[in-house]
C-alpha atoms as a PDB file:
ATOM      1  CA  UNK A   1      83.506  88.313 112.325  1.00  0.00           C
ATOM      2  CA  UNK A   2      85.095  85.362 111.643  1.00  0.00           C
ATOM      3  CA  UNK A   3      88.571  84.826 109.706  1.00  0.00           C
ATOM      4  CA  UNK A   4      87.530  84.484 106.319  1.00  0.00           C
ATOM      5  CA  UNK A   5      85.162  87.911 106.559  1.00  0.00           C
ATOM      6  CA  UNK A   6      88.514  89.439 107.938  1.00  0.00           C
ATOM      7  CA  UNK A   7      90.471  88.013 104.684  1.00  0.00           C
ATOM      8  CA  UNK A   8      87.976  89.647 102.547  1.00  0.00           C
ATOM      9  CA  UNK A   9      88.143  92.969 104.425  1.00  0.00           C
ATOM     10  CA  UNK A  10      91.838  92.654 104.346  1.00  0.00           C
ATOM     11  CA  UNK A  11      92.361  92.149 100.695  1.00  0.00           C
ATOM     12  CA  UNK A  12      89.335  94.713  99.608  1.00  0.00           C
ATOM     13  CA  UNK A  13      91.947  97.484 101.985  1.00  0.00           C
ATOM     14  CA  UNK A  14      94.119  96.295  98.944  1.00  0.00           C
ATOM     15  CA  UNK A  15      91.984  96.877  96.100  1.00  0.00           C
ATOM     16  CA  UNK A  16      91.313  93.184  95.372  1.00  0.00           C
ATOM     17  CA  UNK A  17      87.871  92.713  94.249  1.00  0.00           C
ATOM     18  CA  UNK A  18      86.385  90.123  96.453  1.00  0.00           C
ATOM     19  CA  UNK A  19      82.832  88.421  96.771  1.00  0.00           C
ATOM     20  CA  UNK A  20      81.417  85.037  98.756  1.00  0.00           C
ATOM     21  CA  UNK A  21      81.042  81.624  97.354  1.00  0.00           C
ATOM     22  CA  UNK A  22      79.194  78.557  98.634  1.00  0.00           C
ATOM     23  CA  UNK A  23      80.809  76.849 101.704  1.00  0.00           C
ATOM     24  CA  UNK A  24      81.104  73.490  99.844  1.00  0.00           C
ATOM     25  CA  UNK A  25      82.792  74.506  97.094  1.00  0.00           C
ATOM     26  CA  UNK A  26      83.595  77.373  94.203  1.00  0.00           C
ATOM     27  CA  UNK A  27      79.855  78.549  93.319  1.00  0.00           C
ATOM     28  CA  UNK A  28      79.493  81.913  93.518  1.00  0.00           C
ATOM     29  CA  UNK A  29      76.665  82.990  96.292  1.00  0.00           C
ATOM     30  CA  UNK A  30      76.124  86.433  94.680  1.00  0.00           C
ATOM     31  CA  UNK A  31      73.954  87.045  91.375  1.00  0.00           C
ATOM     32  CA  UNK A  32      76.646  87.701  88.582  1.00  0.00           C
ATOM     33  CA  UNK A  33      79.475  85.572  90.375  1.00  0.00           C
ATOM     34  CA  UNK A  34      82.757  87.318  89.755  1.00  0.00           C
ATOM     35  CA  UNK A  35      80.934  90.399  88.421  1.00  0.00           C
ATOM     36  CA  UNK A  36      79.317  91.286  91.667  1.00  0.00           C
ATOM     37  CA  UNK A  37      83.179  91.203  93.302  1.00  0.00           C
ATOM     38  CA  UNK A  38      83.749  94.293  95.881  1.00  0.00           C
ATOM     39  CA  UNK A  39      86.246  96.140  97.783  1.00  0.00           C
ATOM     40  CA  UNK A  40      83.173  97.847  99.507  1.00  0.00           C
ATOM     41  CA  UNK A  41      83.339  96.990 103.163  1.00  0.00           C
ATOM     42  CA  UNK A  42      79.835  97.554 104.057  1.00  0.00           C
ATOM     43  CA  UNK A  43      78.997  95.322 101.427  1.00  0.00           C
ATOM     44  CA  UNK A  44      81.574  92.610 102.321  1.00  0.00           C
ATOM     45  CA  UNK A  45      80.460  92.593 105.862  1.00  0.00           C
ATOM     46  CA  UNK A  46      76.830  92.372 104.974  1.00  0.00           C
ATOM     47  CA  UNK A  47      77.488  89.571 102.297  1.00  0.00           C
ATOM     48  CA  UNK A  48      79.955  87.433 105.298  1.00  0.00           C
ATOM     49  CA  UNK A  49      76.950  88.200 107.918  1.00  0.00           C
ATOM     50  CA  UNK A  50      74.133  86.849 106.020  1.00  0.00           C
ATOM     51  CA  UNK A  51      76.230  83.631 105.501  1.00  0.00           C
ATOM     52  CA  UNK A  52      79.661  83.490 107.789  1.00  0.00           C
ATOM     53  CA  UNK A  53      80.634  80.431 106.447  1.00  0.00           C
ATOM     54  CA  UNK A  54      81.266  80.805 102.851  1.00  0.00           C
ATOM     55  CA  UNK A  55      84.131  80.607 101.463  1.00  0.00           C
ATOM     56  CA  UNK A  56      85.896  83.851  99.987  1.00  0.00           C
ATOM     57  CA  UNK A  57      87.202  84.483  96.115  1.00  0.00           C
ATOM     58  CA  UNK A  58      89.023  87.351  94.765  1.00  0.00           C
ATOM     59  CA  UNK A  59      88.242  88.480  90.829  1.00  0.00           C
ATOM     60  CA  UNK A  60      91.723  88.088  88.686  1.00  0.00           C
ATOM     61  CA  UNK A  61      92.489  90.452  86.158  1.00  0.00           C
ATOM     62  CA  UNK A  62      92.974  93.753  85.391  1.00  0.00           C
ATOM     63  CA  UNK A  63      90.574  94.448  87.555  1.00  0.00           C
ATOM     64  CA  UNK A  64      92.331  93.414  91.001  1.00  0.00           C
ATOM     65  CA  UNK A  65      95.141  93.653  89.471  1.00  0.00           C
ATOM     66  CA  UNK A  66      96.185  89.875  89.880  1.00  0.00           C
ATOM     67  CA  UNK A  67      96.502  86.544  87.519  1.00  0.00           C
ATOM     68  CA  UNK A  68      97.011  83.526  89.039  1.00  0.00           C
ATOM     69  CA  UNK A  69      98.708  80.646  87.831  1.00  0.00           C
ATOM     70  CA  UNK A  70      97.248  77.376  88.928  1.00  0.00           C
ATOM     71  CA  UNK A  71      99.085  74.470  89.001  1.00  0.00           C
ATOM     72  CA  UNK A  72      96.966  71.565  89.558  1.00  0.00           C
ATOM     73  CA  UNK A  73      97.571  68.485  90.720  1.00  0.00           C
ATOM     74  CA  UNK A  74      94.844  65.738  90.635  1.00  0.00           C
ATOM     75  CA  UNK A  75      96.178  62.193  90.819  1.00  0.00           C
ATOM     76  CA  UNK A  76      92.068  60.802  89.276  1.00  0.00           C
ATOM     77  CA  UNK A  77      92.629  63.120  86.324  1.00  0.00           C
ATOM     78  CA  UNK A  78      96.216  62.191  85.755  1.00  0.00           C
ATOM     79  CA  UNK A  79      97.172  65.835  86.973  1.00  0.00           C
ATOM     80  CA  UNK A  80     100.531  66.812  87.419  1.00  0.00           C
ATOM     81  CA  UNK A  81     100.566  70.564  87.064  1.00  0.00           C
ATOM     82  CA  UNK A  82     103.681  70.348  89.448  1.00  0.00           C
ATOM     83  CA  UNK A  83     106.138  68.096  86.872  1.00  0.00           C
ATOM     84  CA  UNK A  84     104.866  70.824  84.087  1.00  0.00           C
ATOM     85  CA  UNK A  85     105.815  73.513  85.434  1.00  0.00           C
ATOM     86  CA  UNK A  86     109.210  72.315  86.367  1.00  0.00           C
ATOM     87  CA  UNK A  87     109.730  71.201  82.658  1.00  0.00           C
ATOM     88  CA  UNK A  88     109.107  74.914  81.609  1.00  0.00           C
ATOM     89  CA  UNK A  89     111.251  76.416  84.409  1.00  0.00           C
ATOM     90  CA  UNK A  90     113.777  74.067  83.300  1.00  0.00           C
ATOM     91  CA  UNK A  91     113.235  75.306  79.553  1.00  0.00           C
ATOM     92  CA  UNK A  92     112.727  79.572  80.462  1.00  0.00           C
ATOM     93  CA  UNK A  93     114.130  80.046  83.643  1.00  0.00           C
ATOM     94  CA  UNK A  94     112.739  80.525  86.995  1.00  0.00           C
ATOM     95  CA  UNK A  95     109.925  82.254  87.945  1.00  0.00           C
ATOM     96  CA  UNK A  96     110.216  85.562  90.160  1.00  0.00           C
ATOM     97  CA  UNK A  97     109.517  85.325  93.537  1.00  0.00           C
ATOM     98  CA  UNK A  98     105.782  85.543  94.455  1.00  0.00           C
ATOM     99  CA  UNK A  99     103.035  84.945  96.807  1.00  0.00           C
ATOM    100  CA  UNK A 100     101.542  81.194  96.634  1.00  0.00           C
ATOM    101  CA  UNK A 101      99.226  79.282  98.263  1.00  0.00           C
ATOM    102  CA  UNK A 102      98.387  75.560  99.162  1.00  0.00           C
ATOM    103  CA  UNK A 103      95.182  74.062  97.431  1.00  0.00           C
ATOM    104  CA  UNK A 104      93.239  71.470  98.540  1.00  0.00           C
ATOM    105  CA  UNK A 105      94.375  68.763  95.988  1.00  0.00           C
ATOM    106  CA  UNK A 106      97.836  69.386  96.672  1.00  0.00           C
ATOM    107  CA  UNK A 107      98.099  72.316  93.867  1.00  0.00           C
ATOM    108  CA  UNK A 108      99.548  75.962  94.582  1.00  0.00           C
ATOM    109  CA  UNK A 109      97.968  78.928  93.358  1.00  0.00           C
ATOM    110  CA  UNK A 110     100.841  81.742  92.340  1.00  0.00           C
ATOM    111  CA  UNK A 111     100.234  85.214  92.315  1.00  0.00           C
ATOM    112  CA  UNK A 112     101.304  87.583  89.852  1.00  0.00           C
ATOM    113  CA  UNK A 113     101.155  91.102  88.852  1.00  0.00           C
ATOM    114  CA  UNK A 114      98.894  91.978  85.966  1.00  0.00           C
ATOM    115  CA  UNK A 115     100.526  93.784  83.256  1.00  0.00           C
ATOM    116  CA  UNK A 116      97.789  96.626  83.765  1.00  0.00           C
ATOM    117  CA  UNK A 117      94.968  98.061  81.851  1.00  0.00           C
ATOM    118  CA  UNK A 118      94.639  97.706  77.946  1.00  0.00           C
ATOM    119  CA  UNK A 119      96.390  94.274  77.950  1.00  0.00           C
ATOM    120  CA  UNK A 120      94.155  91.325  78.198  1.00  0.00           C
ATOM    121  CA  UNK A 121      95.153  88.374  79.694  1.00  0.00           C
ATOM    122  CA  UNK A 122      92.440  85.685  78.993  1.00  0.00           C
ATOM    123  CA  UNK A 123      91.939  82.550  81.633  1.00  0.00           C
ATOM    124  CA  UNK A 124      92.722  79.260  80.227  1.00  0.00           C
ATOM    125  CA  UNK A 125      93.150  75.645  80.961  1.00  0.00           C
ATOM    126  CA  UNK A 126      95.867  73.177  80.016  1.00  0.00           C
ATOM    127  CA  UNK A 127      96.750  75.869  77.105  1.00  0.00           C
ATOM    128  CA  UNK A 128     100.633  76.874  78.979  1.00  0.00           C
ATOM    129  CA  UNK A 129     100.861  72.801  79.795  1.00  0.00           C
ATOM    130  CA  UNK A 130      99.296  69.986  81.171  1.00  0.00           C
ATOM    131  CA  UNK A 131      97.627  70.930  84.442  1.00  0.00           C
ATOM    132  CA  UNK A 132      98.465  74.655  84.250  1.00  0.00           C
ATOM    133  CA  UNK A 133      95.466  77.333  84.092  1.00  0.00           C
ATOM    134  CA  UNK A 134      95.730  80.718  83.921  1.00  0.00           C
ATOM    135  CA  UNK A 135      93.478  82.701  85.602  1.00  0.00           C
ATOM    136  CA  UNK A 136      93.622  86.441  84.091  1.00  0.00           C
ATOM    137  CA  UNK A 137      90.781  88.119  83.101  1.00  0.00           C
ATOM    138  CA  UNK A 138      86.944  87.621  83.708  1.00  0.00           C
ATOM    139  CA  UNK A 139      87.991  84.906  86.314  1.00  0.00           C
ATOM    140  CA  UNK A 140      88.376  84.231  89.597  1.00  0.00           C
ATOM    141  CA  UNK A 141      90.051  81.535  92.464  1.00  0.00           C
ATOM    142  CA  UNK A 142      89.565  80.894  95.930  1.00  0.00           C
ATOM    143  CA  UNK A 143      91.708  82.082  98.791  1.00  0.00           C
ATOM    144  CA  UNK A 144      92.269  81.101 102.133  1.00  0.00           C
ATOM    145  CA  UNK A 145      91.201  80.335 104.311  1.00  0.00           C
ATOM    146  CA  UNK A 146      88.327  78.824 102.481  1.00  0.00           C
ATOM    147  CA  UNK A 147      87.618  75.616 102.534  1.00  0.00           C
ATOM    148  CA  UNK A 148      86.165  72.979 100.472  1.00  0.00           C
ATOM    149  CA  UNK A 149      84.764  68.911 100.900  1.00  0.00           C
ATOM    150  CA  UNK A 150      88.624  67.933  99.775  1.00  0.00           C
ATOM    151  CA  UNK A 151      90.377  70.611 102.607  1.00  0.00           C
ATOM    152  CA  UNK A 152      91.635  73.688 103.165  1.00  0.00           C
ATOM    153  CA  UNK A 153      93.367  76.790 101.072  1.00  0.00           C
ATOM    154  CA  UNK A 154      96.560  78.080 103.238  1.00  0.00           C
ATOM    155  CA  UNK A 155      99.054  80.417 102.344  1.00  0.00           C
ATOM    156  CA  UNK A 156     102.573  78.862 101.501  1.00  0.00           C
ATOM    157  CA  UNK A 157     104.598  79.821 104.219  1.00  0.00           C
ATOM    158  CA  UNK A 158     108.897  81.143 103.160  1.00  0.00           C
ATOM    159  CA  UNK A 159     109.689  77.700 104.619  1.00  0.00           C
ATOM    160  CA  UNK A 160     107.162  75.841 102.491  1.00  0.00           C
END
């Protein structure tokens, strides 16, 4: 098994509802995408055997108990979900300490708690800022160590 299927065993152990997606980039490789996400571990090996190299993605929401904020940054598209965010942190107030990771534009995905069943937090793009999606509810990001045509996902480090 290689890293990625251990990932996706690792995070099912922590009821995160995982499933595969195409090596090259985000497309799911199962059926109903997102909907076919598992913490079963037969099925998670079985899915990582029949194609070791895809990449692996975790279903946000309620459901894995996750949203992720995704702050993009994509110098073609005029992309600074970086500068945004710092604008409303200046504004609010910091965010709490959470887990992040690198993505392959040079974007961070940050992990935070959902607020729990019977509140829905919907995905959206560009709706909390310029370059800032939310990822809630009936969606999904990639985790590393996947990797895509532009590079790798890695997991911000404490000294990042």
């Amino acid at each position: 098994m290689n890293a990625i299927a251990h990932m996706a065993l690792a995070l099912a152990a922590k009821s995160k509802f995982v499933f595969p997606c195409r090596k090259e980039g985000k497309q799911p490789l199962t059926t109903r995408g997102f909907k076919d996400a598992t913490t079963d571990a037969v099925t998670i090996r079985r899915w990582w055997a029949q194609d070791p190299e895809a990449n692996l993605a975790i279903a946000t929401g309620d459901r894995s108990g996750l949203i992720v904020l995704d702050v993009d940054v994509d110098a073609e598209k005029r992309k600074n979900g970086e500068m945004t965010l710092v604008a409303l942190v200046e504004k609010h107030g910091p965010l709490p300490q959470t887990l992040a990771a690198h993505t392959p534009r040079g974007g961070r995905h940050l992990y935070f708690k959902h607020p729990g069943a019977g509140v829905r937090v919907p995905c959206s793009t560009d709706k909390l800022g310029h370059g800032l999606d939310v990822r809630g509810d009936g969606g999904y990001v990639l985790v590393p160590p996947s990797r895509t045509e532009r590079g790798e996902y890695r997991w911000e480090s404490k000294d990042s």
